[in-house]
N, C-alpha and C. Protein backbone atom coordinates (compact mmCIF):
# COMPACT_ATOMS: atom_id res chain seq x y z
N UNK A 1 6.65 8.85 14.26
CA UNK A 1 6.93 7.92 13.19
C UNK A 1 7.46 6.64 13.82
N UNK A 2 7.06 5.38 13.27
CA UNK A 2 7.03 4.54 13.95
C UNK A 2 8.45 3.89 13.19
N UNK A 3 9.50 2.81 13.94
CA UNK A 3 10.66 2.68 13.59
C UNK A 3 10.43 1.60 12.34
N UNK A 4 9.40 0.73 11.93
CA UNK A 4 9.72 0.44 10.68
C UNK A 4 9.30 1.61 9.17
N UNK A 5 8.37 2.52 9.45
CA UNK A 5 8.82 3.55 8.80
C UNK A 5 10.00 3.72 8.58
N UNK A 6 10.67 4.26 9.69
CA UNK A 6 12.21 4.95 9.79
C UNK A 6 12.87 4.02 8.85
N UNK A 7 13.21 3.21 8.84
CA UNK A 7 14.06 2.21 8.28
C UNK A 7 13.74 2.05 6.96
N UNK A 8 12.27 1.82 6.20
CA UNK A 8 12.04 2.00 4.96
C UNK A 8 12.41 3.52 4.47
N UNK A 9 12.23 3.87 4.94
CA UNK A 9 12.58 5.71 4.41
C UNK A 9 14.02 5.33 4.68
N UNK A 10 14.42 5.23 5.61
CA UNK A 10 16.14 5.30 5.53
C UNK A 10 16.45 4.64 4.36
N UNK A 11 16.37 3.02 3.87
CA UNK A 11 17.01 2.08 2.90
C UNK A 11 16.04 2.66 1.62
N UNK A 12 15.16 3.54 1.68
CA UNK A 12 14.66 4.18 0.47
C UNK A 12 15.59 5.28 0.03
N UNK A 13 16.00 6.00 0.62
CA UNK A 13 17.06 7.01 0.03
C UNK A 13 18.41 6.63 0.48
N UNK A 14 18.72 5.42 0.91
CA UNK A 14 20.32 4.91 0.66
C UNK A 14 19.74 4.63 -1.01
N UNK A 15 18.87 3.04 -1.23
CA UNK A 15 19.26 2.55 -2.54
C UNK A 15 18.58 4.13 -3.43
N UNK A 16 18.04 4.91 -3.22
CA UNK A 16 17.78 6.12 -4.33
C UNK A 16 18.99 6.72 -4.22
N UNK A 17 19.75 7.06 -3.88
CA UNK A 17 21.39 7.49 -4.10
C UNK A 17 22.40 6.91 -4.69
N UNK A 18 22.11 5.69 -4.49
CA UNK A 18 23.24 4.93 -5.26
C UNK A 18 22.26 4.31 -6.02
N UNK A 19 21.52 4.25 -6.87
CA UNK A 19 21.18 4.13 -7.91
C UNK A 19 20.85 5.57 -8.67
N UNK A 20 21.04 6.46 -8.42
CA UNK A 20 21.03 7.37 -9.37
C UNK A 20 22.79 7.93 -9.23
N UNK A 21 23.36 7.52 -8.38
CA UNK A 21 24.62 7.93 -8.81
C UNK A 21 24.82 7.27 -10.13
N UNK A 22 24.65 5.69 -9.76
CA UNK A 22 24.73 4.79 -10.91
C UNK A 22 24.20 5.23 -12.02
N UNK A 23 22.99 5.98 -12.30
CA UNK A 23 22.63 6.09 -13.44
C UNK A 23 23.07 7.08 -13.97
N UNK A 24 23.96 8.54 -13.20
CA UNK A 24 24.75 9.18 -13.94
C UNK A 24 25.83 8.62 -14.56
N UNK A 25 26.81 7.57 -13.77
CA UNK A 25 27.41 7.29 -14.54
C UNK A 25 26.97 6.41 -16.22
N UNK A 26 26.10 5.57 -16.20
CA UNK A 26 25.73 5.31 -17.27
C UNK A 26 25.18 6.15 -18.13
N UNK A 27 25.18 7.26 -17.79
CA UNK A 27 24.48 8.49 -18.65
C UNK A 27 25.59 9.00 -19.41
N UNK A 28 26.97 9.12 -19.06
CA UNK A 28 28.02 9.88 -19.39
C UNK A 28 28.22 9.59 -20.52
N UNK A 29 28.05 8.99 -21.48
CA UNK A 29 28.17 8.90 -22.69
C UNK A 29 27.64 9.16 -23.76
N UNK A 30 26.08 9.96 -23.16
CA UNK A 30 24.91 10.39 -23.49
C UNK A 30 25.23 11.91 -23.91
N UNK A 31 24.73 12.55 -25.15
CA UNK A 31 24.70 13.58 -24.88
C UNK A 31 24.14 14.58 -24.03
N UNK A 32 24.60 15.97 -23.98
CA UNK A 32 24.23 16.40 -22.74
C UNK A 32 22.42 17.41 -23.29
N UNK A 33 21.38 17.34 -22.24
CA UNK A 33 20.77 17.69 -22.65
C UNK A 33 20.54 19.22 -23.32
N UNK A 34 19.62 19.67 -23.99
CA UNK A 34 20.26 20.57 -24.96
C UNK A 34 19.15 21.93 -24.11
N UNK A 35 18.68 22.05 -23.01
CA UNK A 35 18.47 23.28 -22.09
C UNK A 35 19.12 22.61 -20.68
N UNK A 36 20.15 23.39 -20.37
CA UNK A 36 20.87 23.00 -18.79
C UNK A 36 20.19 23.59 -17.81
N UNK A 37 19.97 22.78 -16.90
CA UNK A 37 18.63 23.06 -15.94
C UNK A 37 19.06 22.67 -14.65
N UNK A 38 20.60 22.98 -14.77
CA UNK A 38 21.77 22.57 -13.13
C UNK A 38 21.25 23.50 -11.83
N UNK A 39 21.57 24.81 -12.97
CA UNK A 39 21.39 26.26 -11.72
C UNK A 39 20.09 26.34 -11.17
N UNK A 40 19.07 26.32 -11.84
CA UNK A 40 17.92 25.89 -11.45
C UNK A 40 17.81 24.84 -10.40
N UNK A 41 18.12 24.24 -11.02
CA UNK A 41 18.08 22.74 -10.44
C UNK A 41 18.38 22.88 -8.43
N UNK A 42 19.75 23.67 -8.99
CA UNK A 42 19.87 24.10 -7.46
C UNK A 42 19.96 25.17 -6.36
N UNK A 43 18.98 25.69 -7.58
CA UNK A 43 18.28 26.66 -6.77
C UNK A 43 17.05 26.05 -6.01
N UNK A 44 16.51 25.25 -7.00
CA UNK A 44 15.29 24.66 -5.54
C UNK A 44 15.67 23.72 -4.87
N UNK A 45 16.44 22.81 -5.44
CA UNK A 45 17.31 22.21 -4.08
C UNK A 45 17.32 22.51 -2.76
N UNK A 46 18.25 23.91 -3.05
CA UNK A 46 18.23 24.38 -1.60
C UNK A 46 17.45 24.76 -0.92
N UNK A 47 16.33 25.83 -1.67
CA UNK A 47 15.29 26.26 -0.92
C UNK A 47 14.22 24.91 -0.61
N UNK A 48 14.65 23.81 -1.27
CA UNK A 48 13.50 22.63 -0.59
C UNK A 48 14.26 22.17 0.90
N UNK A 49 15.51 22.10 0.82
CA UNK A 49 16.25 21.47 1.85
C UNK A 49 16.33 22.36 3.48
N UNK A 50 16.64 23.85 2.72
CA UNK A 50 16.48 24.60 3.63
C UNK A 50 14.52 24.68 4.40
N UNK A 51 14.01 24.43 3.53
CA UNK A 51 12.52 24.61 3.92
C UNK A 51 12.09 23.75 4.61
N UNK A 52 12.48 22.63 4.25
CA UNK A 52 12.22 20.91 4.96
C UNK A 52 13.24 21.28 6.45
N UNK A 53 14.58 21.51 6.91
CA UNK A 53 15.15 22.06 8.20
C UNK A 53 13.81 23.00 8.83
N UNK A 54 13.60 23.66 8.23
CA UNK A 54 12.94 25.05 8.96
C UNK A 54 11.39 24.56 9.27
N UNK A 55 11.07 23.92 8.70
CA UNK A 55 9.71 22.59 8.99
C UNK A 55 9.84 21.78 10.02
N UNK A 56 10.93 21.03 9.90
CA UNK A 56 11.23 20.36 11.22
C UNK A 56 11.70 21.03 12.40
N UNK A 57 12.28 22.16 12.32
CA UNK A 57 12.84 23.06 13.57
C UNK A 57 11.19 23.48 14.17
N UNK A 58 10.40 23.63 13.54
CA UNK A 58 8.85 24.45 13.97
C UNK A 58 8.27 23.31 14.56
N UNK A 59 8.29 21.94 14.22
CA UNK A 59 7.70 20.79 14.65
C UNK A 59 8.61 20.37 15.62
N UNK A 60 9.74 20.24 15.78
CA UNK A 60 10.74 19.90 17.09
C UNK A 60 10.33 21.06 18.17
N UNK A 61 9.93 22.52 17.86
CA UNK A 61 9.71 22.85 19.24
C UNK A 61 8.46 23.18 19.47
N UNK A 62 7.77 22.01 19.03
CA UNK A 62 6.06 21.68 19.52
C UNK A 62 6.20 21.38 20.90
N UNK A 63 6.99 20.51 21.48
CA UNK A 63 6.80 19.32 22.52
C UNK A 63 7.74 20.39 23.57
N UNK A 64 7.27 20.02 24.85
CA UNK A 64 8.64 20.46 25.55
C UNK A 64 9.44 19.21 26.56
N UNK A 65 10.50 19.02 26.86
CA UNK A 65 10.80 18.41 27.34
C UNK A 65 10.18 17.14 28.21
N UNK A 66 9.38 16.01 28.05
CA UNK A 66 8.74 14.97 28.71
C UNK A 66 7.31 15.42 28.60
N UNK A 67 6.83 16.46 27.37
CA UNK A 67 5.78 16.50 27.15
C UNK A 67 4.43 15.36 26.26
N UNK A 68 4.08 14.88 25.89
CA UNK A 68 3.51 13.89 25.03
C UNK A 68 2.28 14.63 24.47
N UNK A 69 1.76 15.88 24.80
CA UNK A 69 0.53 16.44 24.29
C UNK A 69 1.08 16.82 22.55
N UNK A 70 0.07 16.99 21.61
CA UNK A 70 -0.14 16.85 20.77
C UNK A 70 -0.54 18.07 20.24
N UNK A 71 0.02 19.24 19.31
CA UNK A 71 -0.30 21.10 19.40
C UNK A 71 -0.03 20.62 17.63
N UNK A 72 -0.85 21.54 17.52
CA UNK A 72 -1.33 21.64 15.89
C UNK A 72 -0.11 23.33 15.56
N UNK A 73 0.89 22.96 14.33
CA UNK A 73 1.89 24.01 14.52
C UNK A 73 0.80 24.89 13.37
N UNK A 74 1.77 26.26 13.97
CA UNK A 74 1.26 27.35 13.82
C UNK A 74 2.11 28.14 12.56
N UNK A 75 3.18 28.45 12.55
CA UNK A 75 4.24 29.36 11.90
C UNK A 75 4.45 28.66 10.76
N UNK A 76 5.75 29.29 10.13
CA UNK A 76 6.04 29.01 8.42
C UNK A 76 4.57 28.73 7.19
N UNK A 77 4.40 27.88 6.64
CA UNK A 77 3.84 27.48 5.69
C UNK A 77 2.78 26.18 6.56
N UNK A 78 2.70 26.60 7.87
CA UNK A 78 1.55 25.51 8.50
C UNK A 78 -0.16 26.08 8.71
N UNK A 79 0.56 27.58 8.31
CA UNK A 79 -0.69 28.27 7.79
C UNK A 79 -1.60 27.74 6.51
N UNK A 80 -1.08 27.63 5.88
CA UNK A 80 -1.29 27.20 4.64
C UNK A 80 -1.98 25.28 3.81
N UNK A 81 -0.69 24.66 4.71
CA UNK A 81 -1.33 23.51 4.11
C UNK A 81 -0.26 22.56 5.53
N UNK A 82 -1.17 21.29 5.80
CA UNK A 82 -0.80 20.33 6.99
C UNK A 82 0.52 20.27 7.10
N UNK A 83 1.18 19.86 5.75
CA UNK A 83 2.45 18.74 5.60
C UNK A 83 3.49 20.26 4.66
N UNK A 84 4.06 20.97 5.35
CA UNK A 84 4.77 22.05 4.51
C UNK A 84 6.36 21.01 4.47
N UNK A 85 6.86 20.21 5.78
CA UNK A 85 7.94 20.02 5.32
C UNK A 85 7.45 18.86 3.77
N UNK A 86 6.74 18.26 3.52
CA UNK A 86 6.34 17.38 2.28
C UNK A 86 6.65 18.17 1.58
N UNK A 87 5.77 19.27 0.85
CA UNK A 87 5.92 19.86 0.56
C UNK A 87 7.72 20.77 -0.31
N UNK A 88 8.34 20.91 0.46
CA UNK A 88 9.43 21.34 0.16
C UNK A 88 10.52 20.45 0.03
N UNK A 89 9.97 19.14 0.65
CA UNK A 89 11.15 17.81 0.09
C UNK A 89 10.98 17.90 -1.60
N UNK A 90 9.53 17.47 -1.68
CA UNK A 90 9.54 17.57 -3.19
C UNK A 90 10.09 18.50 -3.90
N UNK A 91 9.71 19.45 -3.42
CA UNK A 91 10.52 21.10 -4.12
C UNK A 91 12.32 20.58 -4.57
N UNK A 92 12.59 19.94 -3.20
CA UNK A 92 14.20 19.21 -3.26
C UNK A 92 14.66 18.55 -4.37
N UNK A 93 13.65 17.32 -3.96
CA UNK A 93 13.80 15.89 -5.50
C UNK A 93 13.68 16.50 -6.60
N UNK A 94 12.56 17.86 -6.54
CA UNK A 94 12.47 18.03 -7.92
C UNK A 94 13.89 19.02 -8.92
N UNK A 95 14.36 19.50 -7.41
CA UNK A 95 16.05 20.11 -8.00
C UNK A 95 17.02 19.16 -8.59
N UNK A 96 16.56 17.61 -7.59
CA UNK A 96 17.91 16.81 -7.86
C UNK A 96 17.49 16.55 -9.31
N UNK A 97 16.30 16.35 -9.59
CA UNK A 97 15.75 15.58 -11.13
C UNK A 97 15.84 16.89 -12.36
N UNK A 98 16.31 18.50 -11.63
CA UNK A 98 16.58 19.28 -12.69
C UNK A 98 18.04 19.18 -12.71
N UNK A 99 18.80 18.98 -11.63
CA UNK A 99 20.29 18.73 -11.80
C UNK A 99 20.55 17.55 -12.95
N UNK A 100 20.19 16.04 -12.54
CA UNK A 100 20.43 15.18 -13.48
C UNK A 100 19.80 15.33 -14.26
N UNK A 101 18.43 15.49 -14.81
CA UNK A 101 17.85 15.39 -15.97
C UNK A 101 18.00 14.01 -16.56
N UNK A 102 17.40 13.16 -15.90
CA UNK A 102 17.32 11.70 -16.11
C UNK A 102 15.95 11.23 -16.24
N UNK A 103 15.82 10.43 -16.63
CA UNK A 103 13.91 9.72 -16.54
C UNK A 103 14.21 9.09 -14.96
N UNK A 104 15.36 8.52 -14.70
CA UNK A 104 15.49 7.82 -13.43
C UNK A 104 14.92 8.97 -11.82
N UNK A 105 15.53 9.82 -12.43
CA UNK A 105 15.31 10.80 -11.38
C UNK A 105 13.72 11.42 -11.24
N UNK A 106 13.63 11.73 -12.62
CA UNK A 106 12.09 12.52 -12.40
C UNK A 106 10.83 11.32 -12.19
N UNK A 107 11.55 10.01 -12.50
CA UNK A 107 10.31 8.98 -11.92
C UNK A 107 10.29 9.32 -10.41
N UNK A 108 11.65 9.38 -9.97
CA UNK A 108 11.88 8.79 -8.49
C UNK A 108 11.13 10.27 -7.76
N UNK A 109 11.12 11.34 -8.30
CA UNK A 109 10.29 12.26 -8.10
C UNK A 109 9.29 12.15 -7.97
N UNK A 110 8.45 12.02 -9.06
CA UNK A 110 7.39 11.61 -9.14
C UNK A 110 6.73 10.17 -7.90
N UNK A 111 7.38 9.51 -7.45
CA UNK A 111 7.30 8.26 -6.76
C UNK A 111 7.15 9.13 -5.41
N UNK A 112 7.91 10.00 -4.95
CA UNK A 112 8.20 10.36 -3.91
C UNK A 112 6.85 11.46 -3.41
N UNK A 113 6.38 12.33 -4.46
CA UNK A 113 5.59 13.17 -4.61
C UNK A 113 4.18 12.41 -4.26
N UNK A 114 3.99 11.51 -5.13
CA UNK A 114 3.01 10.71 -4.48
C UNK A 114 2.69 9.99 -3.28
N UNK A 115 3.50 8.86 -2.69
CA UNK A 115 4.48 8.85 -1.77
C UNK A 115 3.41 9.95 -0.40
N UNK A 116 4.42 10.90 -0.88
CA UNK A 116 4.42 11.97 0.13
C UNK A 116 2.95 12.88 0.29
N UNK A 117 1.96 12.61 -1.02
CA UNK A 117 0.40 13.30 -1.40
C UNK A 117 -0.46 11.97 0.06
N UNK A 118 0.03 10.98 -0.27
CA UNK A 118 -0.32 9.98 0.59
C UNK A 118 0.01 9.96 2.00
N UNK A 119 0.69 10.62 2.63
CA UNK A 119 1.13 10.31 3.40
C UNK A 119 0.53 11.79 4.38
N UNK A 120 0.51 13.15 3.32
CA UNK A 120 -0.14 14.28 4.04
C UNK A 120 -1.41 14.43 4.16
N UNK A 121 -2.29 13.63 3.42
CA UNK A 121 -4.05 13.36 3.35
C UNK A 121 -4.21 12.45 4.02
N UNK A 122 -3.09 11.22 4.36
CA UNK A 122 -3.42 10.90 6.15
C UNK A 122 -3.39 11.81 7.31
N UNK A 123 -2.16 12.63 7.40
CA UNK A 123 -1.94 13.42 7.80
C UNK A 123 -3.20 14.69 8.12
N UNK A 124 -4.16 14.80 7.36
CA UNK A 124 -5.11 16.03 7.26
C UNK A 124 -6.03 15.44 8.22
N UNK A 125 -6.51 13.63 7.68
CA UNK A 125 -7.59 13.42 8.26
C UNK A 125 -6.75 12.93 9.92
N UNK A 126 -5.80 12.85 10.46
CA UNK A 126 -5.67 12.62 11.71
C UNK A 126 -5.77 14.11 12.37
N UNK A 127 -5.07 14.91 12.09
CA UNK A 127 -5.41 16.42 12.74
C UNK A 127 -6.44 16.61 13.10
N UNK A 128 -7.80 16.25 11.49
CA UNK A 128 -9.09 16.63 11.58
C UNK A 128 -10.11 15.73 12.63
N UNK A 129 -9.25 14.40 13.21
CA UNK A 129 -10.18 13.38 14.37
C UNK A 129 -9.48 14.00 15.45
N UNK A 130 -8.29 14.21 15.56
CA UNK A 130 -7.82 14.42 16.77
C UNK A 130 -8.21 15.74 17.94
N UNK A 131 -8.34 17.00 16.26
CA UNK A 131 -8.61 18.15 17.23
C UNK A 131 -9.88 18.81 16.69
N UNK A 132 -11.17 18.81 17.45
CA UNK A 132 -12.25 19.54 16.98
C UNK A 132 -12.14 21.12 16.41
N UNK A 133 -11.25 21.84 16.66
CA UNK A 133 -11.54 22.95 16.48
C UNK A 133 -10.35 23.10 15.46
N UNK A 134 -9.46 21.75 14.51
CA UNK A 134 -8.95 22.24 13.25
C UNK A 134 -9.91 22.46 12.06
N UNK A 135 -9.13 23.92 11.49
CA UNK A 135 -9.87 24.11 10.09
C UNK A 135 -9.74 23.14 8.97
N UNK A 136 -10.82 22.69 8.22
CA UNK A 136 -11.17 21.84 7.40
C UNK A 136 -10.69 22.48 5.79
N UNK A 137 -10.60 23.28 5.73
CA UNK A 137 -10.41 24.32 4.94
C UNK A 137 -8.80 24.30 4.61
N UNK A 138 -7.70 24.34 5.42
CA UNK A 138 -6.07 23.55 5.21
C UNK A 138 -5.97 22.70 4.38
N UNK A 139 -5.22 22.69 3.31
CA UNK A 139 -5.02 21.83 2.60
C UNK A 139 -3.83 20.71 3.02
N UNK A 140 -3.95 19.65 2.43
CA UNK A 140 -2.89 18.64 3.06
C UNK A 140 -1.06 19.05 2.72
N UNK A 141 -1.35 19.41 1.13
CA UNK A 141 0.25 19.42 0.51
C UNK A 141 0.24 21.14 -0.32
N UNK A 142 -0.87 20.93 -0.81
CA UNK A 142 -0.33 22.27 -2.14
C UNK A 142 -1.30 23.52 -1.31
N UNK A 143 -0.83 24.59 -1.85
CA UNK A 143 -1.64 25.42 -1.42
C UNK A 143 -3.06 25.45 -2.20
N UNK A 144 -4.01 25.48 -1.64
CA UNK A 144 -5.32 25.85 -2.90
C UNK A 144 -5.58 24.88 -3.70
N UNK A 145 -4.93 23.71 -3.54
CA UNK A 145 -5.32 22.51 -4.94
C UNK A 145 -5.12 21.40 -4.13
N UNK A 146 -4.62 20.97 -3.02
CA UNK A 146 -4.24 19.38 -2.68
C UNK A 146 -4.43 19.82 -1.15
């Protein structure tokens, strides 16, 4: 990832934090919605957060020390589809947007989801130039549909 990436993704989830803090507080006066969807909420939270660590732990020990070669990962959910940590971020946002239950949140979901559909169907077609013998058949984000 190249460092002006880094930096848009970084100042993308500073101002998405403090603008949805902000918008809880302007919410507080709101009634509360009438199915609570917290516990939920963070229940996939975690399993997105924990899933997105365990994504990157499988992709950090691709390389070995002063290596630069390029290995198509194997384990967790890379069976399945290119981009698994994508994948389970969303799973995340979509806890934070069942915790708040805001339009602010489930846009910013939604933003991110796409976002991130974009970013793993680049992702498919670089695997698919880089290494002749990846399966075409992997999906980029969802299992069986994307």
């Amino acid at each position: 990832m190249t460092l002006d990436t880094m930096i848009i993704i970084l100042f993308s989830y500073l101002f998405l934090s403090s603008s949805l803090i902000y918008t809880q507080n302007l919410n507080q006066e709101l009634l509360e919605p009438w199915i609570d969807l917290k516990y939920p909420g963070i229940v996939l939270f975690l399993i997105g957060i924990s899933g997105d660590f365990y994504h990157h732990f499988l992709l950090s020990k691709l390389r070995t020390k002063g290596s630069k070669d390029y290995k198509v990962p194997k384990r967790g959910l890379f069976e399945l589809v290119i981009c698994p940590h994508y994948l389970v971020e969303i799973l995340g946002f979509l806890g934070i947007s069942l915790i708040s239950q805001t339009l602010y949140s489930f846009s910013t979901t939604l933003g991110t989801a796409l976002y991130l559909m974009a970013r793993s169907f680049a992702a498919k077609r670089w695997y698919i130039s880089k290494f002749e013998d990846f399966p075409k058949e992997v999906n980029a984000l969802i299992p069986c549909v994307f």
